[in-house]
N, C-alpha and C. Protein backbone atom coordinates (compact mmCIF):
# COMPACT_ATOMS: atom_id res chain seq x y z
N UNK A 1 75.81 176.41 259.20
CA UNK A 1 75.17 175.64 260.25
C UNK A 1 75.09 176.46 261.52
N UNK A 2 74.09 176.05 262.22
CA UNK A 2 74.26 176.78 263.83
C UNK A 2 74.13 175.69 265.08
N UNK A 3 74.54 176.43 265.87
CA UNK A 3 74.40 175.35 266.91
C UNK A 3 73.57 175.94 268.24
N UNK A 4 72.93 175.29 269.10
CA UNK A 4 72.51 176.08 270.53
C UNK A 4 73.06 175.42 271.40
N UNK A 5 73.31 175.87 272.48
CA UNK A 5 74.08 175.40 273.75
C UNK A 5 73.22 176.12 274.76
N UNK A 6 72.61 174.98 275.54
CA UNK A 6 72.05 175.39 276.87
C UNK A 6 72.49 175.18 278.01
N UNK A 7 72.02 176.27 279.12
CA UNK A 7 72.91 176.26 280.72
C UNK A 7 71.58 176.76 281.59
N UNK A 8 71.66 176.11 282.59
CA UNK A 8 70.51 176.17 283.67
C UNK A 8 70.09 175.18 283.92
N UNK A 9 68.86 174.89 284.46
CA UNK A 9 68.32 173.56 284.80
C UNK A 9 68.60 172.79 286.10
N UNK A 10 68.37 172.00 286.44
CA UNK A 10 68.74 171.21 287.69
C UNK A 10 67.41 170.70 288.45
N UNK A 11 68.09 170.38 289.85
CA UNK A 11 66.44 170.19 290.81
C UNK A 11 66.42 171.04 291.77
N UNK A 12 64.98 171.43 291.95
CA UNK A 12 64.69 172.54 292.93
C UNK A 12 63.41 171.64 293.43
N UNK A 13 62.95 172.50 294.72
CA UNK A 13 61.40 171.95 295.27
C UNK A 13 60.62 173.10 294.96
N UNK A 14 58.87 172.30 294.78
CA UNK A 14 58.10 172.92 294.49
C UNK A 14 58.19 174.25 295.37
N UNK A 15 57.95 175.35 294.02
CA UNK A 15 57.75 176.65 294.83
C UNK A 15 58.86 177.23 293.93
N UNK A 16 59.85 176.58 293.61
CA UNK A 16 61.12 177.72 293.71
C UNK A 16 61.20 177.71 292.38
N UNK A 17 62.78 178.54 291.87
CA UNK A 17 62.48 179.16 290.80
C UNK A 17 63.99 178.53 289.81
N UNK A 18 63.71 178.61 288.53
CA UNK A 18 64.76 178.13 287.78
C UNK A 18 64.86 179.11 286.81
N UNK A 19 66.32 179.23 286.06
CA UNK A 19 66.67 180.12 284.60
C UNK A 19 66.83 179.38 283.68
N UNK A 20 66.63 179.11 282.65
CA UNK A 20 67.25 178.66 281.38
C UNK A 20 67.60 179.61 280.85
N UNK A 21 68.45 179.08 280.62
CA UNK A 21 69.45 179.99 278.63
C UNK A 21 69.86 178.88 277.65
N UNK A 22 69.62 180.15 276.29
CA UNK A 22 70.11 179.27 275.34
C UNK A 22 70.77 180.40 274.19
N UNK A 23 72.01 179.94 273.58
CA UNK A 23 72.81 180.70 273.16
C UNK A 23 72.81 180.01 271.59
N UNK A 24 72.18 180.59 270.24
CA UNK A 24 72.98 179.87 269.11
C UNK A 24 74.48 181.23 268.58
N UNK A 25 74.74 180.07 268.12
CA UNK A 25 76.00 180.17 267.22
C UNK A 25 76.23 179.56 266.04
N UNK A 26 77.35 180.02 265.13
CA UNK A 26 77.78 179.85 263.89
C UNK A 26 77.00 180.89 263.09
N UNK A 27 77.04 180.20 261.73
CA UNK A 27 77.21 181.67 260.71
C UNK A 27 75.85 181.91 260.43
N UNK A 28 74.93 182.51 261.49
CA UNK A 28 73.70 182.86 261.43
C UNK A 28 73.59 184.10 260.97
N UNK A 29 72.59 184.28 260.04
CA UNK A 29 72.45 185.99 260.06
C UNK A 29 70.99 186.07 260.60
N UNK A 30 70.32 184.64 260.61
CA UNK A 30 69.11 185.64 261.37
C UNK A 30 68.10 184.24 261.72
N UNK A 31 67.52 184.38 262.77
CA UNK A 31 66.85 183.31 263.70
C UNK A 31 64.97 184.27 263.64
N UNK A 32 63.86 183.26 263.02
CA UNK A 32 62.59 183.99 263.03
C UNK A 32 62.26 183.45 264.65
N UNK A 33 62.34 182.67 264.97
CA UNK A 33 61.38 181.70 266.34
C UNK A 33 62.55 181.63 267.08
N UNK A 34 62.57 181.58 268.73
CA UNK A 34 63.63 180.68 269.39
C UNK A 34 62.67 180.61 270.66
N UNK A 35 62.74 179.32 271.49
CA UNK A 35 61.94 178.37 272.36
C UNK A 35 62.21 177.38 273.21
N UNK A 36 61.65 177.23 274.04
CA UNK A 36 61.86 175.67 274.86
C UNK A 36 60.43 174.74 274.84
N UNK A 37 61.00 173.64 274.63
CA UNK A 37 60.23 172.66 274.55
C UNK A 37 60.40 172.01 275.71
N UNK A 38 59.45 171.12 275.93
CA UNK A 38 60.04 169.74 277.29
C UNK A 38 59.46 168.31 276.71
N UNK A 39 60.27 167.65 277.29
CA UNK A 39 59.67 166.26 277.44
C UNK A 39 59.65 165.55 278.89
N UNK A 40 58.48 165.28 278.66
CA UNK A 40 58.75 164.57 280.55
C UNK A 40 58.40 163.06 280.00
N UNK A 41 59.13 161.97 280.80
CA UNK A 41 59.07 160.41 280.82
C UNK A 41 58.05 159.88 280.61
N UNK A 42 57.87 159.59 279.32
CA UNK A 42 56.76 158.74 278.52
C UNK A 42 55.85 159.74 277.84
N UNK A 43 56.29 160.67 277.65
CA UNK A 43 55.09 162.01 277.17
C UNK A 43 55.73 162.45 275.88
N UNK A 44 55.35 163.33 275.02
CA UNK A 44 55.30 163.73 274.01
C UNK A 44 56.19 165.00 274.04
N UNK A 45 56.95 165.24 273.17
CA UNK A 45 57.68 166.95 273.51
C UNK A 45 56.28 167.62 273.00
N UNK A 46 56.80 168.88 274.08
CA UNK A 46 55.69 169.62 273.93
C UNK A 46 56.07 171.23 273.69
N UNK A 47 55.57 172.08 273.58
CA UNK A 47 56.28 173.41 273.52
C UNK A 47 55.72 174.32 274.63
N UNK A 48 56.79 174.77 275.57
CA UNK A 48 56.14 175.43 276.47
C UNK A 48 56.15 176.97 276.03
N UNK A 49 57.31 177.82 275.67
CA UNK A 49 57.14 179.05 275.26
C UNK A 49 58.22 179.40 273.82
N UNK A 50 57.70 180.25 272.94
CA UNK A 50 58.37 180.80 271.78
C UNK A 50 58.61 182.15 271.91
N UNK A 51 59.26 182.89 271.56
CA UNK A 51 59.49 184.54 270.93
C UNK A 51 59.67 183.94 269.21
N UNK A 52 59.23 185.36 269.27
CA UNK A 52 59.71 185.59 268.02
C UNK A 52 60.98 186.67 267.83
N UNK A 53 61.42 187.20 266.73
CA UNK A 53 62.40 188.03 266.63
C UNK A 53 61.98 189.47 267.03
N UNK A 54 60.58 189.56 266.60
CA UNK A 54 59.96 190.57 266.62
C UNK A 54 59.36 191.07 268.39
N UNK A 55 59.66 189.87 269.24
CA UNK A 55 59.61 189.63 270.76
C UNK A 55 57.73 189.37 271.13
N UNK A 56 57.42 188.69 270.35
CA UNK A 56 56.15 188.59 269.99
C UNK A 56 56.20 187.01 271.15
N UNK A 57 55.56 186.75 272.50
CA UNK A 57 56.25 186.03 273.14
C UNK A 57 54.43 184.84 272.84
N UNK A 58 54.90 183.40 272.99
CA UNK A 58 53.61 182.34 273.27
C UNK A 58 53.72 181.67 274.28
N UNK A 59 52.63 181.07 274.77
CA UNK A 59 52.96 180.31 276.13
C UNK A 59 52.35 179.19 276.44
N UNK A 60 52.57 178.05 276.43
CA UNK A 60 51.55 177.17 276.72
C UNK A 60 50.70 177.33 278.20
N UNK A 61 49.63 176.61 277.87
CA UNK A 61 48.48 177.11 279.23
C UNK A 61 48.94 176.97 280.66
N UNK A 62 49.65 175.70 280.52
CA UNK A 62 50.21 175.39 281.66
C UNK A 62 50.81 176.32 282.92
N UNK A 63 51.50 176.84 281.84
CA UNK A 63 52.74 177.83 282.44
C UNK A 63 52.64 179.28 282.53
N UNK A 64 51.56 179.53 281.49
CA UNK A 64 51.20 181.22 281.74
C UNK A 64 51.01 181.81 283.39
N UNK A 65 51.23 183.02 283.25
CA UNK A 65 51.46 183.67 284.72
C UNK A 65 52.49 183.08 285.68
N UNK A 66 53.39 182.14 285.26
CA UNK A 66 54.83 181.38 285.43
C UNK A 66 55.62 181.57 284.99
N UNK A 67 55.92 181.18 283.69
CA UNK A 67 57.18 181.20 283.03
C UNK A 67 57.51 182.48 282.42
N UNK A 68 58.44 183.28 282.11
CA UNK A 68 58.79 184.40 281.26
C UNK A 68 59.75 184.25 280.16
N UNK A 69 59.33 184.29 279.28
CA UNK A 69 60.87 184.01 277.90
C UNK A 69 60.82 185.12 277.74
N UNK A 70 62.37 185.27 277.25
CA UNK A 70 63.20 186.86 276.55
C UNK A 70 63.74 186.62 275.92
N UNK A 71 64.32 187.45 275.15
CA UNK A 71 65.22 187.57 273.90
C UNK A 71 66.49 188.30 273.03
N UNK A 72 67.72 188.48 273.10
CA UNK A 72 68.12 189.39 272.79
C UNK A 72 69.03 188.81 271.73
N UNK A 73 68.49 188.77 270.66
CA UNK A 73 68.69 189.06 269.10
C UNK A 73 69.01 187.07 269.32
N UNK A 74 70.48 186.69 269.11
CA UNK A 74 70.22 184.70 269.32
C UNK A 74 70.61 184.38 270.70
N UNK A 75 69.83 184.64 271.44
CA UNK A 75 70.09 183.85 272.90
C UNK A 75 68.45 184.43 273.56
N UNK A 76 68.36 183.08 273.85
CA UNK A 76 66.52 183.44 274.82
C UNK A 76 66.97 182.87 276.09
N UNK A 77 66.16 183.05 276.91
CA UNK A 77 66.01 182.57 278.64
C UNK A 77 64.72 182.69 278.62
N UNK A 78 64.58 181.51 279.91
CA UNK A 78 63.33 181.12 280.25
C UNK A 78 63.42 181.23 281.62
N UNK A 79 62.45 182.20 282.48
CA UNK A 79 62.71 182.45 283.58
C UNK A 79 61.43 181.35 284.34
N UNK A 80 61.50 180.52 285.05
CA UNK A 80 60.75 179.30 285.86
C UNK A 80 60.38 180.05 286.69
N UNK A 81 58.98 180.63 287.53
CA UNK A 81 59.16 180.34 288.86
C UNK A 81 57.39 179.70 289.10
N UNK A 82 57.47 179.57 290.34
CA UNK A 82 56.50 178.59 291.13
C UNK A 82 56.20 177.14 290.45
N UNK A 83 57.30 176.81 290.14
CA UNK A 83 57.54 175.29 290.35
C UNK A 83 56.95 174.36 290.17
N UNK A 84 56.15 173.36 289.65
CA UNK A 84 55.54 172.64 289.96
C UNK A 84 56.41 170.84 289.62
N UNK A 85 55.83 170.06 290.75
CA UNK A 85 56.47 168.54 289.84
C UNK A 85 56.22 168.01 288.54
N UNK A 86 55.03 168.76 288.01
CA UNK A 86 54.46 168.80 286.53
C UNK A 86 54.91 169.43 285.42
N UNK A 87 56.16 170.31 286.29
CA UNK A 87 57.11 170.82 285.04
C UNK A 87 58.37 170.50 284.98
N UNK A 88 58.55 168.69 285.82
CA UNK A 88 59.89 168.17 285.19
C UNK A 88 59.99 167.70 284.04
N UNK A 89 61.32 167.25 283.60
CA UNK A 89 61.47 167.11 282.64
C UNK A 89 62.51 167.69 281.46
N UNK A 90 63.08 167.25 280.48
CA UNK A 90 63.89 167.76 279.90
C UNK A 90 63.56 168.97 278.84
N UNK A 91 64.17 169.84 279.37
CA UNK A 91 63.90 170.89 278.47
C UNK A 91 65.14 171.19 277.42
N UNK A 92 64.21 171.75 275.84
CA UNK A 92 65.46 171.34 274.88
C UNK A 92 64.95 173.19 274.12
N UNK A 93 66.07 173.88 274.17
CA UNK A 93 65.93 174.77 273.18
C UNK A 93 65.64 174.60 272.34
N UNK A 94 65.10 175.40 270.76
CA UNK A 94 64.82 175.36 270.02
C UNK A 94 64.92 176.70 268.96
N UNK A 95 65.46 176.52 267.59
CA UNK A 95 65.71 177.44 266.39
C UNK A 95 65.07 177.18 265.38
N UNK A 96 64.11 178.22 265.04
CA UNK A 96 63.48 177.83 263.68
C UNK A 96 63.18 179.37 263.00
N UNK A 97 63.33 178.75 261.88
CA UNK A 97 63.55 180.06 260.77
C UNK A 97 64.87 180.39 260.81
N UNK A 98 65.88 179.76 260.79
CA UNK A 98 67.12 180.01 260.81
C UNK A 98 67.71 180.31 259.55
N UNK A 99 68.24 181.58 259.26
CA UNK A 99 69.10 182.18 258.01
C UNK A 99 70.84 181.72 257.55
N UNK A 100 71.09 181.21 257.24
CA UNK A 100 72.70 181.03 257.78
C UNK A 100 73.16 180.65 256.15
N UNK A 101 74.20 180.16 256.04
CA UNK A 101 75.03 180.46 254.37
C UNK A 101 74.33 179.00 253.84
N UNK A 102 73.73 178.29 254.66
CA UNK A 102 73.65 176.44 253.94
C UNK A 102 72.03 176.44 254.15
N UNK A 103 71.49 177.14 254.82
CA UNK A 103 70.12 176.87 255.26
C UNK A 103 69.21 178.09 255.08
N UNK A 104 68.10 178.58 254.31
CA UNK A 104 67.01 179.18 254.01
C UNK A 104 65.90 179.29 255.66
N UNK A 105 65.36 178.53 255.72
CA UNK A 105 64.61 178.01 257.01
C UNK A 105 65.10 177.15 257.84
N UNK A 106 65.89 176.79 258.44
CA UNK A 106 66.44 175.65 259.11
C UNK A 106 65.79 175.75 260.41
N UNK A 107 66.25 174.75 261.07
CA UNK A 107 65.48 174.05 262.33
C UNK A 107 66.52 173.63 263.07
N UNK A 108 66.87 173.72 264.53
CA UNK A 108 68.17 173.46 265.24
C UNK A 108 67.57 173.14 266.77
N UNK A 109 67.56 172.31 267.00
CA UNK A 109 67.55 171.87 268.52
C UNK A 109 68.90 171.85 269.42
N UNK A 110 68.83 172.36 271.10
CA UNK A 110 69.68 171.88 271.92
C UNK A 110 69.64 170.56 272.20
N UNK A 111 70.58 170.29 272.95
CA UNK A 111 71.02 168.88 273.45
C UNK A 111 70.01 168.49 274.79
N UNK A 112 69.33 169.79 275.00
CA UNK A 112 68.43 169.17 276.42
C UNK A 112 69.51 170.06 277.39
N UNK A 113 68.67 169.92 278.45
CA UNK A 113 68.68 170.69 280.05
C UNK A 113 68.18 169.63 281.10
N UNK A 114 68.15 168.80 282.09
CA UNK A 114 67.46 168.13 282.97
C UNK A 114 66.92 169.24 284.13
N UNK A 115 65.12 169.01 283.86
CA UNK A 115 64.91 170.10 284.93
C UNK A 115 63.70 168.78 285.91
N UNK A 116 64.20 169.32 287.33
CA UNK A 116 63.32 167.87 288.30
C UNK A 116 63.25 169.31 289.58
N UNK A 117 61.52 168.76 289.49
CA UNK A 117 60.97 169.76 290.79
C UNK A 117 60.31 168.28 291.38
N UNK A 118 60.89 168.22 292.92
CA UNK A 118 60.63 167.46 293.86
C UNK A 118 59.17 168.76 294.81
N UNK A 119 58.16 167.33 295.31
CA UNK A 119 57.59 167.75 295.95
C UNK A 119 57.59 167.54 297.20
């Protein structure tokens, strides 16, 4: 099994800048995708950016020329900046293609991050 544990997040005002991280663990030998998603109040999760292993990075439209994801082997960050109130919301890591002793492809979500940009 694996697990992710995320740290960052909070409230900032429009303009400014936020980090996410996300760290998996347990008996992984190998992660294809890792990502953040969001959900904002009454909306749909959505996917804002992926890597791949291969550092092959995606971005939703929103956020291009904003957001930056990285990667170093199981832990990604998501670097926030210029802010908007349109990118609150809970942001939840994400593992897919996960290798580990019980799972072939597995799929692993964080617990969520609360991220709130006041305008």
């Amino acid at each position: 099994q694996a697990q992710l544990a995320e740290s960052g997040g909070g409230l900032v005002q429009t303009g400014g800048s936020l980090r996410l991280s996300c760290a998996a663990s347990g008996s992984i030998f190998s992660i294809n995708t890792m990502g953040w998603y969001r959900q904002a109040p009454g909306k749909q999760r959505e996917l804002v950016a992926d890597i791949t292993s291969g550092g092959a990075g995606n971005y939703a439209d929103s956020v291009k020329g904003r957001f930056t994801i990285s990667r170093d082997k199981n832990t990604v960050d998501l670097q926030m900046n210029s802010l908007e109130p349109e990118d609150t919301g809970v942001y939840y890591c994400n593992a897919r293609g996960v290798l580990t002793w019980v799972t072939v492809w597995g799929e692993y979500w964080g617990q969520g991050t609360q991220v709130t940009v006041s305008s």
